[in-house]
C-alpha atoms as a PDB file:
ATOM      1  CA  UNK A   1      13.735  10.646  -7.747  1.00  0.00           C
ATOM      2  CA  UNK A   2      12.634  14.157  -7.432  1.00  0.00           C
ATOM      3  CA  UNK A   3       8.917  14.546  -6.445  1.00  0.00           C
ATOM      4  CA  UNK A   4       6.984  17.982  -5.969  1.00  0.00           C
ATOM      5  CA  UNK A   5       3.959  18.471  -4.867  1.00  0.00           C
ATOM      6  CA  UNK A   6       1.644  21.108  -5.125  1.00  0.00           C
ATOM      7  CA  UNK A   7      -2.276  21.999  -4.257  1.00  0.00           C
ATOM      8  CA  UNK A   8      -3.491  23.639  -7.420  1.00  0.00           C
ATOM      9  CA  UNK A   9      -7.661  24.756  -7.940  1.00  0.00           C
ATOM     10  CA  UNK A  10      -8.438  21.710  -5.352  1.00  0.00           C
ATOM     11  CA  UNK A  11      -6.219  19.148  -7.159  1.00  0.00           C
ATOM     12  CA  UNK A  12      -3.248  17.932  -5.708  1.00  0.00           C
ATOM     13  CA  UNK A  13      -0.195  17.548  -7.820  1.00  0.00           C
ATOM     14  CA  UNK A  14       2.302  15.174  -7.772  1.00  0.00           C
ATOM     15  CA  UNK A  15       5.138  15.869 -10.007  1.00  0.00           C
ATOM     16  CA  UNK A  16       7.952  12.937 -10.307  1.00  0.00           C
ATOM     17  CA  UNK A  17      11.652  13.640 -11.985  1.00  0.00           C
ATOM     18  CA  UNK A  18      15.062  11.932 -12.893  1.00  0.00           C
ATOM     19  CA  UNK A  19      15.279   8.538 -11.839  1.00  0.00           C
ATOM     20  CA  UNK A  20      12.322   6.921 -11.014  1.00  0.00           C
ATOM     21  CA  UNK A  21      13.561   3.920  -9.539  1.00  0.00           C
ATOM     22  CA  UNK A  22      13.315   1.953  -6.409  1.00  0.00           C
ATOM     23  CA  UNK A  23      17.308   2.803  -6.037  1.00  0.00           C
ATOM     24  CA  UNK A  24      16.762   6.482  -6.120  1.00  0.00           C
ATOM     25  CA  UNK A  25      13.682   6.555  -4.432  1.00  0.00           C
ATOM     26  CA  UNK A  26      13.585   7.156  -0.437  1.00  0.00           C
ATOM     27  CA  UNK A  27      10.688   5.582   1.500  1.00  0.00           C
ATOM     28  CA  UNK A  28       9.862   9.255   2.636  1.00  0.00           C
ATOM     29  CA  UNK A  29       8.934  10.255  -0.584  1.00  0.00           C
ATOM     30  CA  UNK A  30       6.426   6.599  -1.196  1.00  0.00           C
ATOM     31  CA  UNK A  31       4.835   7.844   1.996  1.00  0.00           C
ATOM     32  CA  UNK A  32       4.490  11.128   0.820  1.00  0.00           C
ATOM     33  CA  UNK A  33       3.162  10.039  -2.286  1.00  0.00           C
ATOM     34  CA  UNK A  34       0.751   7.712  -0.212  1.00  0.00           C
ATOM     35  CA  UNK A  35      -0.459  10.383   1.945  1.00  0.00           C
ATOM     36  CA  UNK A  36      -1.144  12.857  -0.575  1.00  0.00           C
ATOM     37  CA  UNK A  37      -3.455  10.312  -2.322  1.00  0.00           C
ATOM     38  CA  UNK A  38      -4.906   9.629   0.966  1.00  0.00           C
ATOM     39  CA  UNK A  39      -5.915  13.243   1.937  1.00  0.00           C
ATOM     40  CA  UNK A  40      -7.252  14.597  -1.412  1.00  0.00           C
ATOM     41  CA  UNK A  41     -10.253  13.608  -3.772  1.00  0.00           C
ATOM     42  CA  UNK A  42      -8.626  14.885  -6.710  1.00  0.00           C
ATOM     43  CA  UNK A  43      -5.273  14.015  -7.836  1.00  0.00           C
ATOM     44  CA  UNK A  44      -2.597  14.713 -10.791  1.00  0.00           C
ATOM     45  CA  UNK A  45       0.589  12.577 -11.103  1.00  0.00           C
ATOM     46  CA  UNK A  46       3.270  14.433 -13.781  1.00  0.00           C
ATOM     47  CA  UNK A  47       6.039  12.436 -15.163  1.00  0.00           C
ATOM     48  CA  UNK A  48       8.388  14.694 -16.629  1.00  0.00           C
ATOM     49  CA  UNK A  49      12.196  14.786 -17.711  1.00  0.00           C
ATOM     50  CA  UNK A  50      12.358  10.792 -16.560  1.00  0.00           C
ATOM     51  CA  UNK A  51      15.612   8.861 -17.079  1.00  0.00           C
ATOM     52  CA  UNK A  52      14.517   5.422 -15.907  1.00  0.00           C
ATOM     53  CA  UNK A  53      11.898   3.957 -14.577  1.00  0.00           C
ATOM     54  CA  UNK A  54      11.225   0.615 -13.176  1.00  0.00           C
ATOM     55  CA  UNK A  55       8.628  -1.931 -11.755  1.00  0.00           C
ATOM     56  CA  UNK A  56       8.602  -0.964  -8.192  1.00  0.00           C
ATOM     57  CA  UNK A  57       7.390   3.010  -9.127  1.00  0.00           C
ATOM     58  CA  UNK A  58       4.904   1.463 -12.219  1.00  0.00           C
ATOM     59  CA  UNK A  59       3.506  -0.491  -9.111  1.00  0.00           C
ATOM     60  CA  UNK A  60       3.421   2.262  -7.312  1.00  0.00           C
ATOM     61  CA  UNK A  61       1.093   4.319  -9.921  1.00  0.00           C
ATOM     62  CA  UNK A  62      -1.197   1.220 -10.880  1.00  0.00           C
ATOM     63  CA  UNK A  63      -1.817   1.078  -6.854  1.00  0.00           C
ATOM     64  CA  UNK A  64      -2.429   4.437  -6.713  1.00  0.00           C
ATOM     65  CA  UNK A  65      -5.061   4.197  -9.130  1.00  0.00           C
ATOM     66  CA  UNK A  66      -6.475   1.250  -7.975  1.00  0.00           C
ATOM     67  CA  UNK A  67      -6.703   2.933  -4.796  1.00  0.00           C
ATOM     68  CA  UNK A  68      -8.303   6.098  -6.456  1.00  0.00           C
ATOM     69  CA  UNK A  69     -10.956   4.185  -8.506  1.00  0.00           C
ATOM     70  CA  UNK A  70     -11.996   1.875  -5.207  1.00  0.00           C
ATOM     71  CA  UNK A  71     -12.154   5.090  -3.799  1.00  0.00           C
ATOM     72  CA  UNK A  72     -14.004   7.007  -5.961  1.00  0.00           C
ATOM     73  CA  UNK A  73     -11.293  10.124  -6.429  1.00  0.00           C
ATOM     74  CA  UNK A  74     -10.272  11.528  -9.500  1.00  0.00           C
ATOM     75  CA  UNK A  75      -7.010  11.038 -11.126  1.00  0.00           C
ATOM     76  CA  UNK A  76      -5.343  12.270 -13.849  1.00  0.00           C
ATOM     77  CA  UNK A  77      -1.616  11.027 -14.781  1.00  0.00           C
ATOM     78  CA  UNK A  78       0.593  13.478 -17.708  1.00  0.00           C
ATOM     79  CA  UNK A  79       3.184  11.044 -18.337  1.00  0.00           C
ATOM     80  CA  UNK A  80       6.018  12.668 -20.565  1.00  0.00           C
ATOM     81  CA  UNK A  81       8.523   9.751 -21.074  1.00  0.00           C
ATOM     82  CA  UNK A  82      11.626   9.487 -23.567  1.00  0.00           C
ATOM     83  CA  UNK A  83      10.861   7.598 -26.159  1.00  0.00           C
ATOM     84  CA  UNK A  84      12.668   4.146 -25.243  1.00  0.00           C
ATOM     85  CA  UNK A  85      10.926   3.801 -21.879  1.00  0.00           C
ATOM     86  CA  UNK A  86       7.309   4.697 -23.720  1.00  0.00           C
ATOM     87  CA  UNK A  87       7.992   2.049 -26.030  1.00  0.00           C
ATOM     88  CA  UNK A  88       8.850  -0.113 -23.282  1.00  0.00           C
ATOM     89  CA  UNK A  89       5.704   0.584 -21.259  1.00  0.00           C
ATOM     90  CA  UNK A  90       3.617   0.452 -24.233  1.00  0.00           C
ATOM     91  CA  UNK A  91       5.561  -2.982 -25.476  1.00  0.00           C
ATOM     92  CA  UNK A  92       4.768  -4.517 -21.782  1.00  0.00           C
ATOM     93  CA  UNK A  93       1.328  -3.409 -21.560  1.00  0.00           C
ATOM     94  CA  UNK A  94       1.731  -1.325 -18.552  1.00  0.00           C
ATOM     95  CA  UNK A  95       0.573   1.504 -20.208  1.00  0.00           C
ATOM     96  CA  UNK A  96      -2.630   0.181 -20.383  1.00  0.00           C
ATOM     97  CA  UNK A  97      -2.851  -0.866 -16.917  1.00  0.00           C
ATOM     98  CA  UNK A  98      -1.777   2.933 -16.161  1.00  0.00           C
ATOM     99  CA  UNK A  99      -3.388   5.091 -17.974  1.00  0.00           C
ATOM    100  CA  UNK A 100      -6.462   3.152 -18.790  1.00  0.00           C
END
């Protein structure tokens, strides 16, 4: 996984790449994630030029915005996916539990 982040007009921005999976992700970069969330009120997680993704990162955004909405922080997510694994999301209903 290749994560950026970035502090942009008071919103920090997480940007994740490549492949988003628990096999290619390092727990740095979850705790990086985490702490980011933590420290700002207003948040934007990009998805961009994704290859695979699997349950353990979806987890990982639907507890992030659990975590925002118990915390009263706003989050945006601009999810770009290829179109098998947006079908898939959609077909699963994690989309849903996302976006919405």
């Amino acid at each position: 996984m290749k994560l950026t982040e970035k502090i942009s007009d008071n919103t920090a921005i997480i940007t994740l790449e490549e492949d988003l999976s628990i096999n290619n992700t390092e727990n740095n970069q979850i705790e990086t994630i985490k702490k980011t969330v933590n420290e700002n009120n207003n948040i934007r997680i990009v998805l961009k030029n994704v290859e695979d993704i699997d349950l353990t990162v979806i987890q990982l955004l639907y507890s992030i915005k659990k975590t925002c909405e118990k915390e009263d922080k706003k989050l945006e997510f601009d999810i770009k996916l290829p179109q098998k694994l947006d079908t898939l999301l959609k077909n699963t209903g994690f989309d849903k539990q996302i976006i919405n």
